[in-house]
N, C-alpha and C. Protein backbone atom coordinates (compact mmCIF):
# COMPACT_ATOMS: atom_id res chain seq x y z
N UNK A 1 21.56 -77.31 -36.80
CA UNK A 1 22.90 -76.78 -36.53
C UNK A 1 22.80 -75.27 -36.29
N UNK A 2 23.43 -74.60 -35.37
CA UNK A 2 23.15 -73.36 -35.20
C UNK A 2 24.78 -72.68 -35.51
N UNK A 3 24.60 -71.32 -36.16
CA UNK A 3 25.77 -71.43 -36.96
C UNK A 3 26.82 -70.08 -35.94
N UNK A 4 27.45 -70.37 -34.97
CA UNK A 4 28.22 -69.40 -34.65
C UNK A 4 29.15 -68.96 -35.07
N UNK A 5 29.73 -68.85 -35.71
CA UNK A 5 31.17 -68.40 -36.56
C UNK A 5 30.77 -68.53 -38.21
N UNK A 6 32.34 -68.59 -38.09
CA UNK A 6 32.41 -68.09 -40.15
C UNK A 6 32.83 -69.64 -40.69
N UNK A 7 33.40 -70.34 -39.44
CA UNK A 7 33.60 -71.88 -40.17
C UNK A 7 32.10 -72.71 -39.89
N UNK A 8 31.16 -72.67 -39.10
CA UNK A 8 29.90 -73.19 -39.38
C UNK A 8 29.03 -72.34 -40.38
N UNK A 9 29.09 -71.54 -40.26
CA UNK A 9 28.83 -70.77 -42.02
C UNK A 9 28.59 -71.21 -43.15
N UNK A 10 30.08 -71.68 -43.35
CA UNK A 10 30.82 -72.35 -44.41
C UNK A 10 30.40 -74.12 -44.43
N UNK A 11 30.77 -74.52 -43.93
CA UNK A 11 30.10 -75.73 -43.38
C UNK A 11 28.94 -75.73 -43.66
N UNK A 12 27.77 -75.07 -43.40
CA UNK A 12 26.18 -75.24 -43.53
C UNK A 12 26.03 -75.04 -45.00
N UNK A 13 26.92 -73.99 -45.39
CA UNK A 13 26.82 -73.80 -46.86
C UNK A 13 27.29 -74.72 -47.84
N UNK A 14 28.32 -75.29 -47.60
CA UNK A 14 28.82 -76.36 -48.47
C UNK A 14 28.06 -77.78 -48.52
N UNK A 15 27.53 -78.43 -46.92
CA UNK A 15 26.41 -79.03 -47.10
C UNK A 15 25.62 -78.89 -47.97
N UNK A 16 24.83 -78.15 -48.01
CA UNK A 16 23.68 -78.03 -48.69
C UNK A 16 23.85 -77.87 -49.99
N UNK A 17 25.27 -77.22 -50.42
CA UNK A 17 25.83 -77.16 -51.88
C UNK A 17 25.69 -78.81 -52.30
N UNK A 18 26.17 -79.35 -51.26
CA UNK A 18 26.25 -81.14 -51.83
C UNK A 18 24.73 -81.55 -51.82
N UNK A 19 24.04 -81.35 -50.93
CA UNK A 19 22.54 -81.84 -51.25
C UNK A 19 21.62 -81.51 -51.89
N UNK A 20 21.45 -80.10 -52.12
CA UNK A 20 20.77 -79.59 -53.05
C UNK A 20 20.24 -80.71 -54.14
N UNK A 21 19.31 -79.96 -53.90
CA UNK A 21 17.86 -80.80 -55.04
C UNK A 21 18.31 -80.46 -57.08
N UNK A 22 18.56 -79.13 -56.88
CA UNK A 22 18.73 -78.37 -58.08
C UNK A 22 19.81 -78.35 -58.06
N UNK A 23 20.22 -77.99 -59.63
CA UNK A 23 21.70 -77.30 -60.01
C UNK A 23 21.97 -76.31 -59.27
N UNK A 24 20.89 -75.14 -59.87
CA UNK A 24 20.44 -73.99 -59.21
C UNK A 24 20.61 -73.56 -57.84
N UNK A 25 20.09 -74.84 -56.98
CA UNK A 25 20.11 -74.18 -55.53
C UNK A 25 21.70 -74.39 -55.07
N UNK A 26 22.31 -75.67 -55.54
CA UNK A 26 23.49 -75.77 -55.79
C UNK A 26 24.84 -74.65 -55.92
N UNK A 27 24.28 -74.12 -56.85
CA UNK A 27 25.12 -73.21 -57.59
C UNK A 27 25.22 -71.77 -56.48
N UNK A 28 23.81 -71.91 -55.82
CA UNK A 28 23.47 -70.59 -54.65
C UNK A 28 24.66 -70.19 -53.72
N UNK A 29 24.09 -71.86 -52.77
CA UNK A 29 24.65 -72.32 -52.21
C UNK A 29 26.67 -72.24 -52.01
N UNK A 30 26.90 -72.18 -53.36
CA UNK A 30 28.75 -72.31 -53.90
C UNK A 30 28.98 -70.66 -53.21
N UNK A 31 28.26 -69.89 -54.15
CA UNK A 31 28.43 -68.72 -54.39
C UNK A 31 28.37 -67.94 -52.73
N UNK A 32 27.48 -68.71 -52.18
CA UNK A 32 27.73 -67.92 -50.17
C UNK A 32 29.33 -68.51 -49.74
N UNK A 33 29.05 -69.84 -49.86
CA UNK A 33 30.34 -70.32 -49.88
C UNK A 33 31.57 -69.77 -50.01
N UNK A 34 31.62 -69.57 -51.56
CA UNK A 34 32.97 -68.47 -51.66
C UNK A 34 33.04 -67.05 -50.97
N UNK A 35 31.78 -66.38 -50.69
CA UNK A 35 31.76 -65.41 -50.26
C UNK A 35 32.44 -65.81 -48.33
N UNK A 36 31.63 -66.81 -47.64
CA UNK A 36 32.43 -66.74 -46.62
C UNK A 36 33.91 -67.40 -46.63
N UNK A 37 34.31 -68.11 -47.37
CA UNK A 37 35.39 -68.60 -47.50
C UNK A 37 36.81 -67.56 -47.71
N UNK A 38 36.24 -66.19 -48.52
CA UNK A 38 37.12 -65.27 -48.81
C UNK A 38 38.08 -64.87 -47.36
N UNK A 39 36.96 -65.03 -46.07
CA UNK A 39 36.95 -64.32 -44.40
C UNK A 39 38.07 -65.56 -43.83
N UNK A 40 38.30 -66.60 -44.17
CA UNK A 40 38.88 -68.17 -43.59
C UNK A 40 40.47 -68.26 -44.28
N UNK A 41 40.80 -69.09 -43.26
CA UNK A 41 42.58 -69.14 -44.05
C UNK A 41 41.96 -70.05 -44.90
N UNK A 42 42.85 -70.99 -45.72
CA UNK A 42 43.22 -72.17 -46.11
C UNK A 42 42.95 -73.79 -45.26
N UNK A 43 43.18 -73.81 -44.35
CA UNK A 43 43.04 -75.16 -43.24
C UNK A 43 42.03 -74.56 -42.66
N UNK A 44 41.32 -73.41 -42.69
CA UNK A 44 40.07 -73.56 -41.83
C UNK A 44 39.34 -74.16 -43.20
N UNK A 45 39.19 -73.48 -44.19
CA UNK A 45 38.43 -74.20 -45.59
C UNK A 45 37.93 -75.36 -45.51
N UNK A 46 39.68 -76.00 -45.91
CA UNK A 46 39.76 -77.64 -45.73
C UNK A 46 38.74 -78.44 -44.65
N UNK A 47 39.40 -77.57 -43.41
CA UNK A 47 38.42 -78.17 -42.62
C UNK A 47 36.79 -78.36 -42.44
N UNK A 48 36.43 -77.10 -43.27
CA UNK A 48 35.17 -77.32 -43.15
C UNK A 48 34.76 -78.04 -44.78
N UNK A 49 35.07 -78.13 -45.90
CA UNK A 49 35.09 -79.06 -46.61
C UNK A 49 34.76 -80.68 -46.02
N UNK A 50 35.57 -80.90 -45.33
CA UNK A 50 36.19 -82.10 -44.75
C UNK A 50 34.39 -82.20 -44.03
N UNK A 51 34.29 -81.72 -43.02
CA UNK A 51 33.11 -81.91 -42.22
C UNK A 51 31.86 -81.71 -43.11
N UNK A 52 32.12 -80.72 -44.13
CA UNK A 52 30.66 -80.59 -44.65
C UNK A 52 30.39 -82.27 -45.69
N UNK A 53 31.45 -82.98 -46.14
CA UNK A 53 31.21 -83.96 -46.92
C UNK A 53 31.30 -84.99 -45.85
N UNK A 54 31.67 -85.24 -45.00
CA UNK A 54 31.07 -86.59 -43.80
C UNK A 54 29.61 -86.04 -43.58
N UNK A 55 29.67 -84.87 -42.79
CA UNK A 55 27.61 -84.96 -42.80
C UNK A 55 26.92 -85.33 -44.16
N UNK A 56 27.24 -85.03 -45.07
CA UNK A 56 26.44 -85.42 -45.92
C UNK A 56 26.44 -87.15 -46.07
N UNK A 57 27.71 -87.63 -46.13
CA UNK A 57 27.61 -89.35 -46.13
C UNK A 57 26.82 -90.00 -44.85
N UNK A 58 26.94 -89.16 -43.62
CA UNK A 58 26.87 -89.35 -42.52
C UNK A 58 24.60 -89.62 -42.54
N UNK A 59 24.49 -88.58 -43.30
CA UNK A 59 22.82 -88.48 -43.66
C UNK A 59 22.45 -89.47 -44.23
N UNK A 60 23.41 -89.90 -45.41
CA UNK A 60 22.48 -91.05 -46.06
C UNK A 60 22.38 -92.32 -45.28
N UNK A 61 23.43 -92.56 -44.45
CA UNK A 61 23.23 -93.90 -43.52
C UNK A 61 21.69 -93.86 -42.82
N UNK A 62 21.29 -95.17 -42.76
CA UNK A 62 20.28 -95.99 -42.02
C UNK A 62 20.25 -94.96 -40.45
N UNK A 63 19.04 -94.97 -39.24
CA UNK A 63 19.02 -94.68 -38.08
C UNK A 63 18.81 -96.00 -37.77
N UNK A 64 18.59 -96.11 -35.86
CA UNK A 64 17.92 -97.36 -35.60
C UNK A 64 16.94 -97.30 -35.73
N UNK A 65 15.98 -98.52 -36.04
CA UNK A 65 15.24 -98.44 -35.91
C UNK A 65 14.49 -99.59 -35.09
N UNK A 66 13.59 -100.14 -35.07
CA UNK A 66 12.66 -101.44 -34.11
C UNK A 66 13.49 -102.44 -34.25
N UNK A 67 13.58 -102.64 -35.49
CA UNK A 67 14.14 -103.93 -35.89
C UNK A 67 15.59 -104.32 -36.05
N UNK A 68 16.61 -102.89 -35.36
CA UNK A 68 18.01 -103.13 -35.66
C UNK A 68 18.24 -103.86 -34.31
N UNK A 69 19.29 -104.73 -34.73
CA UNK A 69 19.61 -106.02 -33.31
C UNK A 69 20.92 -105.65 -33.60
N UNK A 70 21.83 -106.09 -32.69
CA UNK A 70 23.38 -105.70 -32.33
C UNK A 70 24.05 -107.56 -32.17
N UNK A 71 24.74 -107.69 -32.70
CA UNK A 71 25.49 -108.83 -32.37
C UNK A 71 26.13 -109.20 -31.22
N UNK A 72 26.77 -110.29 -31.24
CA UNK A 72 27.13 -110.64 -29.92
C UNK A 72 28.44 -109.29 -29.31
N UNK A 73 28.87 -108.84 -30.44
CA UNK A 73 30.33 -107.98 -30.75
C UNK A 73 30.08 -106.45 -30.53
N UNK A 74 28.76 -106.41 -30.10
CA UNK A 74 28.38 -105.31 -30.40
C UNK A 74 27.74 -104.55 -31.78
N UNK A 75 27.31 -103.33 -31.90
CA UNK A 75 27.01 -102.89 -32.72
C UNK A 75 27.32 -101.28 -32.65
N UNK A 76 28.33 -100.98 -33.90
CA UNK A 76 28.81 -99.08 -33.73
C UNK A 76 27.63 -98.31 -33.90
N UNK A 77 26.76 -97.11 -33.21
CA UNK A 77 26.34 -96.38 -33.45
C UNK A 77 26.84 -95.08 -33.36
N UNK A 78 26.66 -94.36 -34.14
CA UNK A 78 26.96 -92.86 -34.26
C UNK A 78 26.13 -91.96 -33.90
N UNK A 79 26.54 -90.81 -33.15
CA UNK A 79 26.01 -89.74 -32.28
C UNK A 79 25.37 -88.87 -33.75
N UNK A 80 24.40 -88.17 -34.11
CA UNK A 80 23.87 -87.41 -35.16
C UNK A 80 24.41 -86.05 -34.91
N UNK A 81 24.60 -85.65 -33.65
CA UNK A 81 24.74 -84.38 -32.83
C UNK A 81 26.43 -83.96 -33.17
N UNK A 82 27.51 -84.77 -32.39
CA UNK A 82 28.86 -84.82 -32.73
C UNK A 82 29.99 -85.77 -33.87
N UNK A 83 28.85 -86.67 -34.35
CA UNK A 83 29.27 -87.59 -34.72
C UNK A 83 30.11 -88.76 -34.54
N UNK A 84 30.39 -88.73 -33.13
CA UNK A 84 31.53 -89.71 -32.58
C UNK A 84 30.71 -91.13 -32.15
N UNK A 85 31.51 -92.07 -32.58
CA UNK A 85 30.90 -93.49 -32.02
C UNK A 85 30.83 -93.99 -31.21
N UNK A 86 30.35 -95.29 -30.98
CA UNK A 86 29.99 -95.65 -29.70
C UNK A 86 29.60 -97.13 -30.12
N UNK A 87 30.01 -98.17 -28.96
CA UNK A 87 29.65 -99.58 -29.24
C UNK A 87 28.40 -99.61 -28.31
N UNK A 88 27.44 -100.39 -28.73
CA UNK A 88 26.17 -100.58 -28.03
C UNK A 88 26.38 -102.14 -27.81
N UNK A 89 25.61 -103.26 -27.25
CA UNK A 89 25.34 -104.50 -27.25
C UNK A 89 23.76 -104.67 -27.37
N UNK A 90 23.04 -103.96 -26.51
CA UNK A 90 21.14 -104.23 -27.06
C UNK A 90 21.04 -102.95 -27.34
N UNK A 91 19.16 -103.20 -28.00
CA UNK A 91 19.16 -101.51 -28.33
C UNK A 91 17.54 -101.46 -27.03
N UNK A 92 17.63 -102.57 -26.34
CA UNK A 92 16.71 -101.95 -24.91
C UNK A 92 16.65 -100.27 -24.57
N UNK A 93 16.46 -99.72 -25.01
CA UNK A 93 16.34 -98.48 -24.24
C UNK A 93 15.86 -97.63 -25.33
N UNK A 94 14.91 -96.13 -25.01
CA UNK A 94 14.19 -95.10 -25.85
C UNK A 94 15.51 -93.92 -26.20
N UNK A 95 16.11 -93.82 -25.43
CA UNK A 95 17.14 -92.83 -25.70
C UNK A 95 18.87 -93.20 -25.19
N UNK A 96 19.88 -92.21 -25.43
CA UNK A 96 21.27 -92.91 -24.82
C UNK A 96 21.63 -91.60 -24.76
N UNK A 97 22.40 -90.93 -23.68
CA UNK A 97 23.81 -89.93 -23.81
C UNK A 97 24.51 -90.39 -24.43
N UNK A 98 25.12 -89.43 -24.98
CA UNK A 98 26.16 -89.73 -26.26
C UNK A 98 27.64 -89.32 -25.03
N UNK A 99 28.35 -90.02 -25.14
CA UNK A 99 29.58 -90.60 -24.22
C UNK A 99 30.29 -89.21 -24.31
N UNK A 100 30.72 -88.86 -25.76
CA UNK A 100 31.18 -87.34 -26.01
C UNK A 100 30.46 -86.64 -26.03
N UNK A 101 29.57 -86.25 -26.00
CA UNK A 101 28.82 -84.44 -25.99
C UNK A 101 28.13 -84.57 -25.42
N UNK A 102 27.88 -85.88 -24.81
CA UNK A 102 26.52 -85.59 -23.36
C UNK A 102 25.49 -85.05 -23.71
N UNK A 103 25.26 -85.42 -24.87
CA UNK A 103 23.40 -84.99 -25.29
C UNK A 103 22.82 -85.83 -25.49
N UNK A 104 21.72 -86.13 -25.04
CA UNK A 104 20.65 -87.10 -24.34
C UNK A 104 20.02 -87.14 -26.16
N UNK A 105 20.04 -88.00 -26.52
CA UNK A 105 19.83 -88.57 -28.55
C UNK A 105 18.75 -89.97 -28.15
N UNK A 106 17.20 -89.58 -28.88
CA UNK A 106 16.63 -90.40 -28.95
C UNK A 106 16.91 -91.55 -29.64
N UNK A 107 16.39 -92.69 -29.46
CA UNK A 107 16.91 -94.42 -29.74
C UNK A 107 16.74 -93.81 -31.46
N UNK A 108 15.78 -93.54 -32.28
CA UNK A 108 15.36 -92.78 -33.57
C UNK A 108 16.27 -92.19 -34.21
N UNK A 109 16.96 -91.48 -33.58
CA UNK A 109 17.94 -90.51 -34.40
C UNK A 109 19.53 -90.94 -34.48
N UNK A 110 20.03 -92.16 -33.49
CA UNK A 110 21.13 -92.62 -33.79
C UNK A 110 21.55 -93.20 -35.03
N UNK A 111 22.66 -93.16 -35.56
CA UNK A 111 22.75 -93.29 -36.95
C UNK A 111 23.50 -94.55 -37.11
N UNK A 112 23.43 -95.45 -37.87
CA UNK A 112 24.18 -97.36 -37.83
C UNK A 112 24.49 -96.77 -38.86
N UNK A 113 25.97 -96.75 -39.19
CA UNK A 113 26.96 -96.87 -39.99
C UNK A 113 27.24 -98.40 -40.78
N UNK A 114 27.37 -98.41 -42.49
CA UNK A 114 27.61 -99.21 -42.64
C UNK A 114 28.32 -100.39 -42.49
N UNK A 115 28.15 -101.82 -42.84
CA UNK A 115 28.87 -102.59 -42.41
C UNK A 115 30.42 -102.54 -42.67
N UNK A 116 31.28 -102.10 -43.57
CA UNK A 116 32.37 -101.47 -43.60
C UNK A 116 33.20 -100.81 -42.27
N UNK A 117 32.43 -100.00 -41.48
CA UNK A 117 32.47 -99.04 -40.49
C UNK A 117 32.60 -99.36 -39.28
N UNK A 118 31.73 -100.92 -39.25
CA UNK A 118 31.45 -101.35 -38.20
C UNK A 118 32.80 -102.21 -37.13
């Protein structure tokens, strides 16, 4: 993620507040946080709250991999890049444009959302 502003900032920081290995790095992590957060209204906050806790759920999901097959109904995959979905039917192919952001995402890095999602 490359961080242009004060709301990807915040965002990168609060991520990593949630993943963090340690309390410690955790606790780092809060503390940039509040520091850029002081610069943000209120609904920019939220908002990046909001985004920094989907990437993180968004990480623990499964990618494709060899062995993922798609049903007759299709199968939702998620863009890693924008996060927006997408119905597939085979997974024939090494890579896909992602429909919204038009970035060319190897077959590897697409993300299968749980069955819930689907």
């Amino acid at each position: 993620m490359q961080i242009q502003n004060a709301t990807d900032a915040l965002t990168l920081a609060l991520h990593l507040a949630i993943t963090a290995d340690t309390e410690n790095q955790a606790q780092k992590c809060i503390e940039y946080a509040e520091i850029i957060a002081a610069t943000l209204t209120a609904k920019q906050v939220e908002r990046c709250k909001m985004a920094a806790e989907m990437t993180a759920m968004l990480e623990s999901w499964p990618r494709v991999t060899g062995k993922t097959r798609a049903p007759k109904q299709g199968k939702i995959i998620a863009c890693p890049h924008c996060m927006e979905c997408s119905r597939v039917y085979h997974f024939a192919w090494s890579g896909l444009q992602c429909s919204h952001c038009e970035t060319m995402v190897d077959k590897s890095q697409w993300i299968v959302p749980p069955k819930e999602y689907q």
